[in-house]
C-alpha atoms as a PDB file:
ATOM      1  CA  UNK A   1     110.863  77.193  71.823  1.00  0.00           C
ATOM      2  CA  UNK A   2     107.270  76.533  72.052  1.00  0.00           C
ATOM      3  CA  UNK A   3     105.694  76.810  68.051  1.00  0.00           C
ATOM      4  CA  UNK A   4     101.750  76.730  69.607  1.00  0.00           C
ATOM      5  CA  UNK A   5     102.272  79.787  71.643  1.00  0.00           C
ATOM      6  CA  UNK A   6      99.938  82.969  71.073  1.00  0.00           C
ATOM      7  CA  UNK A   7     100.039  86.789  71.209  1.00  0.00           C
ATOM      8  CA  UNK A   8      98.079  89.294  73.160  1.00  0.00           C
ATOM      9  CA  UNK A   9      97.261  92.726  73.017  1.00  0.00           C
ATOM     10  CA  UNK A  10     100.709  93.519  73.673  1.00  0.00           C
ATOM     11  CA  UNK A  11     102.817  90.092  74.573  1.00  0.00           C
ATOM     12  CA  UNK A  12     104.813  89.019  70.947  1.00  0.00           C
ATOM     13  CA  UNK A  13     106.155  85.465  71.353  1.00  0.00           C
ATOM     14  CA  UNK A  14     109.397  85.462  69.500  1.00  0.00           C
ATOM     15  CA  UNK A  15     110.465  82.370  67.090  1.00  0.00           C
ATOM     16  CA  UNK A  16     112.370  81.118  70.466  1.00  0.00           C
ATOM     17  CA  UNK A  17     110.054  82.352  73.399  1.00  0.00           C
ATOM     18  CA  UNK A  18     109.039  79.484  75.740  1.00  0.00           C
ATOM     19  CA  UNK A  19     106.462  79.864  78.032  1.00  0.00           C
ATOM     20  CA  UNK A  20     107.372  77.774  80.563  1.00  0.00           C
ATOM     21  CA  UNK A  21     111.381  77.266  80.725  1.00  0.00           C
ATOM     22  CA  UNK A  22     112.119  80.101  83.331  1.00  0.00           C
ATOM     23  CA  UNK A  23     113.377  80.332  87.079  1.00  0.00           C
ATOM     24  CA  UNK A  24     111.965  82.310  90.186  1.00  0.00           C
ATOM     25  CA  UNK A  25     114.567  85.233  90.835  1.00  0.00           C
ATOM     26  CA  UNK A  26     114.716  86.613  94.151  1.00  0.00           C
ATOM     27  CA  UNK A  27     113.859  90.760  94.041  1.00  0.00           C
ATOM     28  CA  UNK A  28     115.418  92.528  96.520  1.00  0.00           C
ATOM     29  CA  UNK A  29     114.231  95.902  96.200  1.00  0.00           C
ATOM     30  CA  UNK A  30     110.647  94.644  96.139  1.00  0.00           C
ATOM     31  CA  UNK A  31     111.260  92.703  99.415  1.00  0.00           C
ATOM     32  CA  UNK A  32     113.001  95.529 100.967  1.00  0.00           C
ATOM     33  CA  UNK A  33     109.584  97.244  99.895  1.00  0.00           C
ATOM     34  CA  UNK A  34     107.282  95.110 101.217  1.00  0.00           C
ATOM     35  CA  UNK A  35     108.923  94.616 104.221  1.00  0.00           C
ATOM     36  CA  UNK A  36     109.861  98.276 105.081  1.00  0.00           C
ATOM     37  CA  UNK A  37     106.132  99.202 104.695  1.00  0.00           C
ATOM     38  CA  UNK A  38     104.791  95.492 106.619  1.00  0.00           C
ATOM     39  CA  UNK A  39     107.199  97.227 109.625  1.00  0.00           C
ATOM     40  CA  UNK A  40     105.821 100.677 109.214  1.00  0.00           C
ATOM     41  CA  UNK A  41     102.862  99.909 109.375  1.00  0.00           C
ATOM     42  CA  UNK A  42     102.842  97.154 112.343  1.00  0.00           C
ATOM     43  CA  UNK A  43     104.493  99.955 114.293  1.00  0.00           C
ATOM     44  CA  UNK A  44     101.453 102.435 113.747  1.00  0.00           C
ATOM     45  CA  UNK A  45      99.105  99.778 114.903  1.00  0.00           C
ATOM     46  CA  UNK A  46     101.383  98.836 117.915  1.00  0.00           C
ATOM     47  CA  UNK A  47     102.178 102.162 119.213  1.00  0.00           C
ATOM     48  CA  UNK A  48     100.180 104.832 117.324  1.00  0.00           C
ATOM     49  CA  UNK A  49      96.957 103.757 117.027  1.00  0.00           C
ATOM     50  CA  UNK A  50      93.951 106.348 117.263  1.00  0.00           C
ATOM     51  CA  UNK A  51      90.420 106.717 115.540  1.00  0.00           C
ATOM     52  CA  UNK A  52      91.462 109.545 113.202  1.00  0.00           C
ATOM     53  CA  UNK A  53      94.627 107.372 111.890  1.00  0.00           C
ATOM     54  CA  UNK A  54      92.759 104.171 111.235  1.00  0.00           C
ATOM     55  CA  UNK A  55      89.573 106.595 109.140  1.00  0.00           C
ATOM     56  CA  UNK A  56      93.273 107.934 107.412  1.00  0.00           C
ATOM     57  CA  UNK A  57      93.970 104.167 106.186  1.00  0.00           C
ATOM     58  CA  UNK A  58      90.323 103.141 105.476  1.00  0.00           C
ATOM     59  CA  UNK A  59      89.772 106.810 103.295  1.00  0.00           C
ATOM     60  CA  UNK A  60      93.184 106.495 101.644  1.00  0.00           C
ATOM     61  CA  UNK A  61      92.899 102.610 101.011  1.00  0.00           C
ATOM     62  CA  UNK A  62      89.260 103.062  99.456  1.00  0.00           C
ATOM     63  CA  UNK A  63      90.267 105.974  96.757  1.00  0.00           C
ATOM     64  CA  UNK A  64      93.342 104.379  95.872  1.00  0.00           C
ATOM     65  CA  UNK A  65      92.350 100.999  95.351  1.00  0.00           C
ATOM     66  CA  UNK A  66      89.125 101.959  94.330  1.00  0.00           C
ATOM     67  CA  UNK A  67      89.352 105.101  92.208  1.00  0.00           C
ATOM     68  CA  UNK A  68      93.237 104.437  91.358  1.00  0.00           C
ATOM     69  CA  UNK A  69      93.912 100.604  91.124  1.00  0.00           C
ATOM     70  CA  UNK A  70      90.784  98.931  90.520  1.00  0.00           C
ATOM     71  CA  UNK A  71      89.104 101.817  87.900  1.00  0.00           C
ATOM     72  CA  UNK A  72      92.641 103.997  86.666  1.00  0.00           C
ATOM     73  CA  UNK A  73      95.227 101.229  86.159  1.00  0.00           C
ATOM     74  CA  UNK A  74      93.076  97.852  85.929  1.00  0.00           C
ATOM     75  CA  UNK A  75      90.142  99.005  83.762  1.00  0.00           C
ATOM     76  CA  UNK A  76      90.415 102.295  82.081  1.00  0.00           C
ATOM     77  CA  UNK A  77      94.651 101.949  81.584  1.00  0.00           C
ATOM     78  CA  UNK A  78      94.543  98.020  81.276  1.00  0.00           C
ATOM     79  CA  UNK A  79      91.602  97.371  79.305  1.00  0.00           C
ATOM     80  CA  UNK A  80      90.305 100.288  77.902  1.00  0.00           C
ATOM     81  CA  UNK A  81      87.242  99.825  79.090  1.00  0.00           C
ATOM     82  CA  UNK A  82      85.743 103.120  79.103  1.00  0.00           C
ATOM     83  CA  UNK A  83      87.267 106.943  77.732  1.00  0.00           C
ATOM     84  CA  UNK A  84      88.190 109.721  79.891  1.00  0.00           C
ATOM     85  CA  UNK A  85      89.433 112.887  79.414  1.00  0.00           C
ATOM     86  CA  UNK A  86      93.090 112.433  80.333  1.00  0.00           C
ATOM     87  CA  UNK A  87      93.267 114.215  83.048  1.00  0.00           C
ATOM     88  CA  UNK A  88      90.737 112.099  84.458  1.00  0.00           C
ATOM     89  CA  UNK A  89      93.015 109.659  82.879  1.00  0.00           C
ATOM     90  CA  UNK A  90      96.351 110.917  84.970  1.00  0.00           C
ATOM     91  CA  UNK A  91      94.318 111.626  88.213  1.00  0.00           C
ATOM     92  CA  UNK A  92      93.128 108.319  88.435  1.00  0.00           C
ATOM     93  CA  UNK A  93      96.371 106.364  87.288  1.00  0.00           C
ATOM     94  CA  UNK A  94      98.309 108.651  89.968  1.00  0.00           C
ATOM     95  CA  UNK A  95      95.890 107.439  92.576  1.00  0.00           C
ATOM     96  CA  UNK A  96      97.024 103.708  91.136  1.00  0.00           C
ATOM     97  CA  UNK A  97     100.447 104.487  91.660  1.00  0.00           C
ATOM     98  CA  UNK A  98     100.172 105.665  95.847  1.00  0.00           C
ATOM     99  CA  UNK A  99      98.874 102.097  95.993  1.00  0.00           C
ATOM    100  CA  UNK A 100     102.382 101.200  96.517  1.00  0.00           C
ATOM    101  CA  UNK A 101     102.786  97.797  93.660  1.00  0.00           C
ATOM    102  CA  UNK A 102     104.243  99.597  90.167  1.00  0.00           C
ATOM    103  CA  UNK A 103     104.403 102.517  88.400  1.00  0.00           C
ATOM    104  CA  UNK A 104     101.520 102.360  85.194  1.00  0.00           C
ATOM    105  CA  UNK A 105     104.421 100.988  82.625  1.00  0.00           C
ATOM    106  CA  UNK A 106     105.240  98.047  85.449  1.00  0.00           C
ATOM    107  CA  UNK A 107     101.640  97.529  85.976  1.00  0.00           C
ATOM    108  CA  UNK A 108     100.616  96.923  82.715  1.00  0.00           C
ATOM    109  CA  UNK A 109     103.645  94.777  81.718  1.00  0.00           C
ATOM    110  CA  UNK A 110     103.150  92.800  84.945  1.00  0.00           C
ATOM    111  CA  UNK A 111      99.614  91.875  83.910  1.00  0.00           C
ATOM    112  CA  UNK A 112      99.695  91.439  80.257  1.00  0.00           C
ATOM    113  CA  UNK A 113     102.463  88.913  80.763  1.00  0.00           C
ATOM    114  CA  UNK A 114     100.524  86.838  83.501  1.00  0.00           C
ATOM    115  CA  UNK A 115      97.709  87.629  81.111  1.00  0.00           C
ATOM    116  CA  UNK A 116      99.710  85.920  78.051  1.00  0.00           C
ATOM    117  CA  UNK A 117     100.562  83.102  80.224  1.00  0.00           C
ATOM    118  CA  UNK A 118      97.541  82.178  81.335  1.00  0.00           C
ATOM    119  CA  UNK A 119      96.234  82.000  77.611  1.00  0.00           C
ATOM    120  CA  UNK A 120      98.918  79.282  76.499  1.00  0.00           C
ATOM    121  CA  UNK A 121      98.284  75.336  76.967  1.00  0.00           C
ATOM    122  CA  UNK A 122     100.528  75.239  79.102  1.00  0.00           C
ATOM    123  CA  UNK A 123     101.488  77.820  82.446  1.00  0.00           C
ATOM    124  CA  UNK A 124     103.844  77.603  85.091  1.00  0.00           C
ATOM    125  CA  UNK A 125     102.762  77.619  88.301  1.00  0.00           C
ATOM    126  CA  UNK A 126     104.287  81.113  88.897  1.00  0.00           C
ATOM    127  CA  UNK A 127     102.011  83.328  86.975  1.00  0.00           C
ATOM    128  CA  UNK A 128      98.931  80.717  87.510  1.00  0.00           C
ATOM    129  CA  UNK A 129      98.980  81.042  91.480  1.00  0.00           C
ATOM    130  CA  UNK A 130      99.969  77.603  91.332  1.00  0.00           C
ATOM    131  CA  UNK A 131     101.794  77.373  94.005  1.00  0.00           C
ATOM    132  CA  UNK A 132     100.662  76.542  97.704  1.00  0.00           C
ATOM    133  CA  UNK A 133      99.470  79.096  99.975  1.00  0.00           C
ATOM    134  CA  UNK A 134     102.661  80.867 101.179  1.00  0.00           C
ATOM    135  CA  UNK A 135     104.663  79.713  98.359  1.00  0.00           C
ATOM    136  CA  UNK A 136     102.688  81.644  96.371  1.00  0.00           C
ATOM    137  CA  UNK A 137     103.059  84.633  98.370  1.00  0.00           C
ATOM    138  CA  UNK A 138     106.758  84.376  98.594  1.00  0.00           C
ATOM    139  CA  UNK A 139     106.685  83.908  94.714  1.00  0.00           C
ATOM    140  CA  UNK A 140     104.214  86.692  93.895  1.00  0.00           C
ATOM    141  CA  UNK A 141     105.183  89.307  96.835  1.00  0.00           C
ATOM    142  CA  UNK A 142     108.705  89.032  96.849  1.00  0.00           C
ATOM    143  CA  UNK A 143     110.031  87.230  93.717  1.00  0.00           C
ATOM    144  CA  UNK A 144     109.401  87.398  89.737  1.00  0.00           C
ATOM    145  CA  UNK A 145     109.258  84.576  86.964  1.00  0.00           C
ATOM    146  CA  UNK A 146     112.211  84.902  84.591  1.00  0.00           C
ATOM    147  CA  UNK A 147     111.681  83.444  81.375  1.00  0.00           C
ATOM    148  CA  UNK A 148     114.915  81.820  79.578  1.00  0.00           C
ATOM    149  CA  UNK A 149     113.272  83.212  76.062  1.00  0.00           C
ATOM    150  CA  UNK A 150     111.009  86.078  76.796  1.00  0.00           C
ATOM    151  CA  UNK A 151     108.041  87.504  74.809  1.00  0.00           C
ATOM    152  CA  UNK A 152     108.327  90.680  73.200  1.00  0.00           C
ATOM    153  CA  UNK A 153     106.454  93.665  75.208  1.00  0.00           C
ATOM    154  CA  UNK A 154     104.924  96.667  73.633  1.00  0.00           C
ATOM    155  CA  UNK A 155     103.179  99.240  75.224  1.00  0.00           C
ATOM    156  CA  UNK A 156     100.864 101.692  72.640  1.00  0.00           C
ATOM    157  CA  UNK A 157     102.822 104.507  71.618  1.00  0.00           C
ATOM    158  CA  UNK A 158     100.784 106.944  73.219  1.00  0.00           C
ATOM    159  CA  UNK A 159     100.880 105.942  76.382  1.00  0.00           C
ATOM    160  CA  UNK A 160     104.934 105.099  76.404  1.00  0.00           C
ATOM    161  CA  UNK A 161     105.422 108.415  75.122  1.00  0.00           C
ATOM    162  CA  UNK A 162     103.647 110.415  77.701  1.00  0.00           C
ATOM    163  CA  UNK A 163     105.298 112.795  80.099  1.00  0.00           C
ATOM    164  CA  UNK A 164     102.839 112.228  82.875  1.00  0.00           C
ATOM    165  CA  UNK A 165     103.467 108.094  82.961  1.00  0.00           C
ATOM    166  CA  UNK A 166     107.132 108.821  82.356  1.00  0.00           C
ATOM    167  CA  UNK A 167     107.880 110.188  85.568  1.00  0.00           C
ATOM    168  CA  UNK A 168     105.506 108.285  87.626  1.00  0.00           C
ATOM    169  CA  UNK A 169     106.987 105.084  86.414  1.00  0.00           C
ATOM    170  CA  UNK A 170     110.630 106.747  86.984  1.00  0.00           C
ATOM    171  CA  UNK A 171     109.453 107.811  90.883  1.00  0.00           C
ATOM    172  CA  UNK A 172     106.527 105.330  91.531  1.00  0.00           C
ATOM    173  CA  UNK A 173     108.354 104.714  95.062  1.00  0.00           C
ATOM    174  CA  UNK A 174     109.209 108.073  96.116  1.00  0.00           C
ATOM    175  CA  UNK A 175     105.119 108.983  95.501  1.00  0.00           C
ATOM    176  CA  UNK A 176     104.218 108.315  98.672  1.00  0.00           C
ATOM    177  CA  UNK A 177     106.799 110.783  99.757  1.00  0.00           C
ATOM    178  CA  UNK A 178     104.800 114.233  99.433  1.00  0.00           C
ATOM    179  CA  UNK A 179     101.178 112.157 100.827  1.00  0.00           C
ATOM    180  CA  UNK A 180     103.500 111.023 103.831  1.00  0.00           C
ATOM    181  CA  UNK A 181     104.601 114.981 104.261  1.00  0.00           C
ATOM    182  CA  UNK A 182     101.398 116.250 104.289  1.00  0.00           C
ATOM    183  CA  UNK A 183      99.871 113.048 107.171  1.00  0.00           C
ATOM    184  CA  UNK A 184     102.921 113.842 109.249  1.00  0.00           C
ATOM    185  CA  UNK A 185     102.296 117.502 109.324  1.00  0.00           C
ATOM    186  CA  UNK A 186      98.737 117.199 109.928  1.00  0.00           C
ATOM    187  CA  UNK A 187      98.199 114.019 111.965  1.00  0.00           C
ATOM    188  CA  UNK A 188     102.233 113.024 113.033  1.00  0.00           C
ATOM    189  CA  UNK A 189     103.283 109.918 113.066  1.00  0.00           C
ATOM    190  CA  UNK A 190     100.086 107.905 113.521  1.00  0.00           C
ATOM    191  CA  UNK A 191      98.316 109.290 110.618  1.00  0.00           C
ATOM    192  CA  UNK A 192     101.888 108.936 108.645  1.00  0.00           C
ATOM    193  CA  UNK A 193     102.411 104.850 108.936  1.00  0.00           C
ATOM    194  CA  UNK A 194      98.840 104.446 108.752  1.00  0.00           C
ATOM    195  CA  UNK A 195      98.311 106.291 105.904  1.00  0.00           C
ATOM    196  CA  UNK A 196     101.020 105.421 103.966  1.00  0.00           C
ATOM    197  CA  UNK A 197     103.274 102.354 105.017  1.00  0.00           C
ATOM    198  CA  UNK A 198     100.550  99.800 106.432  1.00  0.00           C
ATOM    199  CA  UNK A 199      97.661 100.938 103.390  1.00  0.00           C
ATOM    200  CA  UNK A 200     100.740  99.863 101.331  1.00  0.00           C
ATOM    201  CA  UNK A 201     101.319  97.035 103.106  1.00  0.00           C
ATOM    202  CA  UNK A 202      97.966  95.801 103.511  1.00  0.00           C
ATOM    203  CA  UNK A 203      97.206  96.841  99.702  1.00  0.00           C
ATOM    204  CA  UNK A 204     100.353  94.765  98.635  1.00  0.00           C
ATOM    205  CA  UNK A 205      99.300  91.458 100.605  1.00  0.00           C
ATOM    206  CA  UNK A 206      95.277  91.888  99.764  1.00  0.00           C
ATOM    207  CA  UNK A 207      95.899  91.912  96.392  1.00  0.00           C
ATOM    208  CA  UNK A 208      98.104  89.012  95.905  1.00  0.00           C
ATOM    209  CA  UNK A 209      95.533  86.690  98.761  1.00  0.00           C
ATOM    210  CA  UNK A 210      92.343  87.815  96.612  1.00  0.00           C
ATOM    211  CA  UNK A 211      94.572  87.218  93.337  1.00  0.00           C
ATOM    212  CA  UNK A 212      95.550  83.680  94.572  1.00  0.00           C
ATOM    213  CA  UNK A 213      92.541  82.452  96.410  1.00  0.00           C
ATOM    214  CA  UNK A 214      90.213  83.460  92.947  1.00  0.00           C
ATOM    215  CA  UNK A 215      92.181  81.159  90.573  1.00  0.00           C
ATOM    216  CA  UNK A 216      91.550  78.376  93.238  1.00  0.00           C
ATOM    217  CA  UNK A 217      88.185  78.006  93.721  1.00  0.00           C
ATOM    218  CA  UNK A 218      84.934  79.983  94.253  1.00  0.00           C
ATOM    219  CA  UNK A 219      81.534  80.763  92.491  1.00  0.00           C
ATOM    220  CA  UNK A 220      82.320  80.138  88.578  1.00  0.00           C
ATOM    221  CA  UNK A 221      79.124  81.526  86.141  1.00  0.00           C
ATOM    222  CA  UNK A 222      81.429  80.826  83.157  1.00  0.00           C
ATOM    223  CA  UNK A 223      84.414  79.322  81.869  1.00  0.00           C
ATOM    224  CA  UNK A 224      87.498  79.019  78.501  1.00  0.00           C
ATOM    225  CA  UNK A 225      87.863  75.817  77.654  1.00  0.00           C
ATOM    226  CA  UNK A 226      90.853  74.469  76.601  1.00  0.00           C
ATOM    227  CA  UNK A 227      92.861  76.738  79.154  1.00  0.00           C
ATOM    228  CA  UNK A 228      94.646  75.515  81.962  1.00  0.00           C
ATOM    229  CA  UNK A 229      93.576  78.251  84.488  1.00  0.00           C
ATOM    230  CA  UNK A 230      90.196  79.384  85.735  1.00  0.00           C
ATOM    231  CA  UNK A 231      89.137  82.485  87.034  1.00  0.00           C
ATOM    232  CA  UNK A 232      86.536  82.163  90.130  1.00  0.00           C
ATOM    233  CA  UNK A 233      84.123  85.128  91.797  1.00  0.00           C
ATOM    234  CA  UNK A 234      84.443  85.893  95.254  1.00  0.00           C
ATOM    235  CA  UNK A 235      81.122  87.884  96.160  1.00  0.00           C
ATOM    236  CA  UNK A 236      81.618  87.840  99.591  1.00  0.00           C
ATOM    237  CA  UNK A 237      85.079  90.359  99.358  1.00  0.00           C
ATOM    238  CA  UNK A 238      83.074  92.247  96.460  1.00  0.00           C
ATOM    239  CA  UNK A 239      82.686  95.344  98.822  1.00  0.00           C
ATOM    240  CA  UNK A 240      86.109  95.662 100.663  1.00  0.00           C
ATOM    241  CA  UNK A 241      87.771  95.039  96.590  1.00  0.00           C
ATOM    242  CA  UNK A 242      85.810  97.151  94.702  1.00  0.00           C
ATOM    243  CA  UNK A 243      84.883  94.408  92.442  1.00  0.00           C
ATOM    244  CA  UNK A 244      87.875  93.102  91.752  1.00  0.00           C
ATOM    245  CA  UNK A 245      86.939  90.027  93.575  1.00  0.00           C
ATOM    246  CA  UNK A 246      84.922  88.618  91.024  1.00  0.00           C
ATOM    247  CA  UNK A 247      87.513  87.390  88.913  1.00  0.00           C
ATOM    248  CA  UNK A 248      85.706  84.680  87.052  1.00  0.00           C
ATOM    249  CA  UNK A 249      84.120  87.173  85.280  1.00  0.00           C
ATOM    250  CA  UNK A 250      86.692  89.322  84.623  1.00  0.00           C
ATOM    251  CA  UNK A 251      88.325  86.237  82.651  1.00  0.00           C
ATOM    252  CA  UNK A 252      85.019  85.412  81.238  1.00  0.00           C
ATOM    253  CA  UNK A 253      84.792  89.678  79.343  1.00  0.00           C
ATOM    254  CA  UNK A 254      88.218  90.573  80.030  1.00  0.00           C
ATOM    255  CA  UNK A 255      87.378  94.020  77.906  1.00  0.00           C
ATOM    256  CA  UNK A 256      83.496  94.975  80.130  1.00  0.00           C
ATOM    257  CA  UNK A 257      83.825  98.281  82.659  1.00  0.00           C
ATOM    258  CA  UNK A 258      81.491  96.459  85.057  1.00  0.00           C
ATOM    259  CA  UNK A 259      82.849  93.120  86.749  1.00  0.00           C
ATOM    260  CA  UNK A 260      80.006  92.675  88.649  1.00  0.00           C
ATOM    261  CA  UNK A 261      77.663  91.089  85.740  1.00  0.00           C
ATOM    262  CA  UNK A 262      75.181  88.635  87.862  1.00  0.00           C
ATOM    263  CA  UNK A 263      72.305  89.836  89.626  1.00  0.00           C
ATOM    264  CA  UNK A 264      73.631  90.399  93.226  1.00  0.00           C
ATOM    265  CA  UNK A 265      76.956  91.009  92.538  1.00  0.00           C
ATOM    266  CA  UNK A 266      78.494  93.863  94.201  1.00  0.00           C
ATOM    267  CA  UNK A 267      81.048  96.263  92.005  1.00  0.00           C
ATOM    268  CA  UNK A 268      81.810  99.592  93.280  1.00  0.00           C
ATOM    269  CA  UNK A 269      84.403 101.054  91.026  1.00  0.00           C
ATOM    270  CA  UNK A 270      81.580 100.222  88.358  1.00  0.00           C
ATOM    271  CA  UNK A 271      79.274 102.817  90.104  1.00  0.00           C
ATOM    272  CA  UNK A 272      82.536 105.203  89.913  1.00  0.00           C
ATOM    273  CA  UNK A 273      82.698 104.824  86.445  1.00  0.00           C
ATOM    274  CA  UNK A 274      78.750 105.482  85.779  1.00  0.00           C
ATOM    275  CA  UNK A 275      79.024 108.745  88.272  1.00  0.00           C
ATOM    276  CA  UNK A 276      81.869 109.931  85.916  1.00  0.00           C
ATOM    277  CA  UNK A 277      79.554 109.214  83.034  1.00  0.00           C
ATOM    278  CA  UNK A 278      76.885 111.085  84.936  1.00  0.00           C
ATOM    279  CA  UNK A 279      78.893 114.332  85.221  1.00  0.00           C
ATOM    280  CA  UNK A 280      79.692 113.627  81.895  1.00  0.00           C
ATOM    281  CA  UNK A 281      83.430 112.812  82.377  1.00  0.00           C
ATOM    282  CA  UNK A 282      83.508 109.353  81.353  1.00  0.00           C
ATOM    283  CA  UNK A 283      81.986 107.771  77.624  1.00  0.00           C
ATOM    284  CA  UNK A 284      81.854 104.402  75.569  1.00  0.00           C
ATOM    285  CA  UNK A 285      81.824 102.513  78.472  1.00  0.00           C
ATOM    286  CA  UNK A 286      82.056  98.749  77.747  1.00  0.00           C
ATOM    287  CA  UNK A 287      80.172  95.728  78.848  1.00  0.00           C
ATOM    288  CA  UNK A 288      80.120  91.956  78.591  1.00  0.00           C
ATOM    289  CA  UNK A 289      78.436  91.820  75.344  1.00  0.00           C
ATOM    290  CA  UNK A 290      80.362  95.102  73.665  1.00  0.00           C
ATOM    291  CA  UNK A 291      83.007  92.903  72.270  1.00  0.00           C
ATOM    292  CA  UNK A 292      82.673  89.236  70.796  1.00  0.00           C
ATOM    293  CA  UNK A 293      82.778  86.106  73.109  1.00  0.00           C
ATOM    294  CA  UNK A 294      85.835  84.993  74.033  1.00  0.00           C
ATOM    295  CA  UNK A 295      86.882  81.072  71.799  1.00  0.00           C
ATOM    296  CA  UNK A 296      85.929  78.623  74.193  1.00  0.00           C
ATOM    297  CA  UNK A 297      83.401  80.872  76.490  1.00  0.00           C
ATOM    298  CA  UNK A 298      81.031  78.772  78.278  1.00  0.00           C
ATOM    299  CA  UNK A 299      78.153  79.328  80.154  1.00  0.00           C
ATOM    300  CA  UNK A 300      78.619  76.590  83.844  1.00  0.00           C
ATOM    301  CA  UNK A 301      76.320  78.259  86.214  1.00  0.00           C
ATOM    302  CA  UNK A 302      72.867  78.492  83.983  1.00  0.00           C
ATOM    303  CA  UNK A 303      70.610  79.553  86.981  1.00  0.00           C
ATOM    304  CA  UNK A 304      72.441  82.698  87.430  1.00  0.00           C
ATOM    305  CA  UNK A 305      70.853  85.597  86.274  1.00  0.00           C
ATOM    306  CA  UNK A 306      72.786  88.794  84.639  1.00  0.00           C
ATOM    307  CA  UNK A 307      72.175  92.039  86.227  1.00  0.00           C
ATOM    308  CA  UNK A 308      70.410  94.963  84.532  1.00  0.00           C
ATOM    309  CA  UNK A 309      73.593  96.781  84.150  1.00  0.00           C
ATOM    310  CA  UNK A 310      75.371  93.954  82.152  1.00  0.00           C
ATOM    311  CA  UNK A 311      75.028  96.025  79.236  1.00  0.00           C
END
């Protein structure tokens, strides 16, 4: 039992949650996963490669990551960071699920917990990245933290109860089933296990290296004080992630639309998000100062500049 520990949006400490007394379990379906979709797609590179498969992966990889993981799950689901009509809402959280990691229920719940960890005195190395290199992509791509004493987890009523998130958390997996139908019919093989089994796979093991190498080290313009781990920008994979790679300042305004705050900064899915506005399908978009500091905010890089858009 840990008495200092805190809540989140939706992470409850109980009266006997630790934090940090937990093992590393072994998950075999998401092994079998990963590697079924590392094979896949190594075959289409080996033996079906072509120009029209590998524009398949880099169009596919771009809306889903882009449009689905990085703006549907991460930012609009996540973090509320902007409104939608839900449609818009569904579309672009479907488009987050043919990424291949969760359904939206598993997504959320797997980063609000690392989220709640990382705001205690005190986190294990698991949900920190702070493991070595390929430790740390054993641990994150193939294993899970089990805590002795979890946290409660709630997920807003609204979202748990709809129909839409229901089923894609129930058949996240089997998703990529009807997209794989439709490259095989139109493309074969090549277009199939690009398109589907190594954007997966590539997805899967981008994510976790850009995840891991940004709570290492990298540009920081701000930091929490009094927490144990850092979030660091990565400007150079800005482009090929959307955004996503500048997590120090995701950590810094955890709740802002647009990660990409400092003059120079690249973020894509933010220009998404002002298109929708501009066809007038998304509103009340958030920025760094829409919310109050975070305790312990501080400013470490005071010759950076903020962007125009860091509304």
């Amino acid at each position: 039992m840990q008495s200092d520990l805190i809540a989140t949006k939706r992470v409850f400490p109980t009266a006997s949650t630790s934090a940090t007394e937990g093992k590393i379990v072994l998950e075999t379906t998401k092994t079998l996963w990963l590697l079924s979709m590392t094979a896949g797609g190594l075959v289409g590179v080996l033996f079906f490669a072509s120009w029209s498969a590998l524009a398949v992966f880099l169009v596919l990889t771009a809306i889903t990551i882009c449009a689905g993981h990085s703006v549907g799950m991460h930012r609009l689901l996540i973090h509320r960071s902007f409104k939608t009509p839900i449609w818009v809402e569904h579309l672009s959280v479907y488009l987050g699920t043919l990424v291949g990691m969760a359904g939206p229920f598993g997504m959320i719940q797997a980063h609000d917990v690392r989220d709640w960890h990382q705001h205690q005195q005190s986190c294990p190395p698991h949900p920190s990245h702070g493991a070595s290199f390929f430790k740390d992509a054993f641990w994150q791509l193939c294993c899970s933290f089990k805590l002795t004493d979890p946290p409660a987890f709630r997920i807003e009523p609204n979202v748990e109860s709809d129909r839409i998130y229901r089923f894609l958390e129930a058949t996240w997996m089997w998703q990529q089933l009807p997209l794989a139908m439709i490259l095989f019919a139109i493309g074969g093989w090549g277009w199939l296990l690009w398109g589907v089994c190594l954007r997966v796979s590539v997805s899967l093991i981008g994510h976790w290296a850009v995840g891991h190498v940004a709570h290492h080290g990298g540009h920081q313009g701000w930091s929490v004080e009094g927490l144990p781990v850092q979030g660091y920008n990565l400007p150079r994979l800005a482009l090929i992630t959307f955004g996503e790679s500048l997590h120090g300042n995701h950590h810094a305004f955890p709740h802002s639309a647009n990660l990409g705050i400092e003059a120079g900064q690249s973020d894509l899915g933010f220009l998404l998000i002002k298109f929708l506005e501009a066809v007038g399908l998304a509103s009340d978009i958030q920025g760094p100062k829409s919310a109050p500091a975070r305790q312990g905010l501080r400013r470490t890089d005071p010759l950076a500049e903020m962007s125009g858009s860091a509304h």
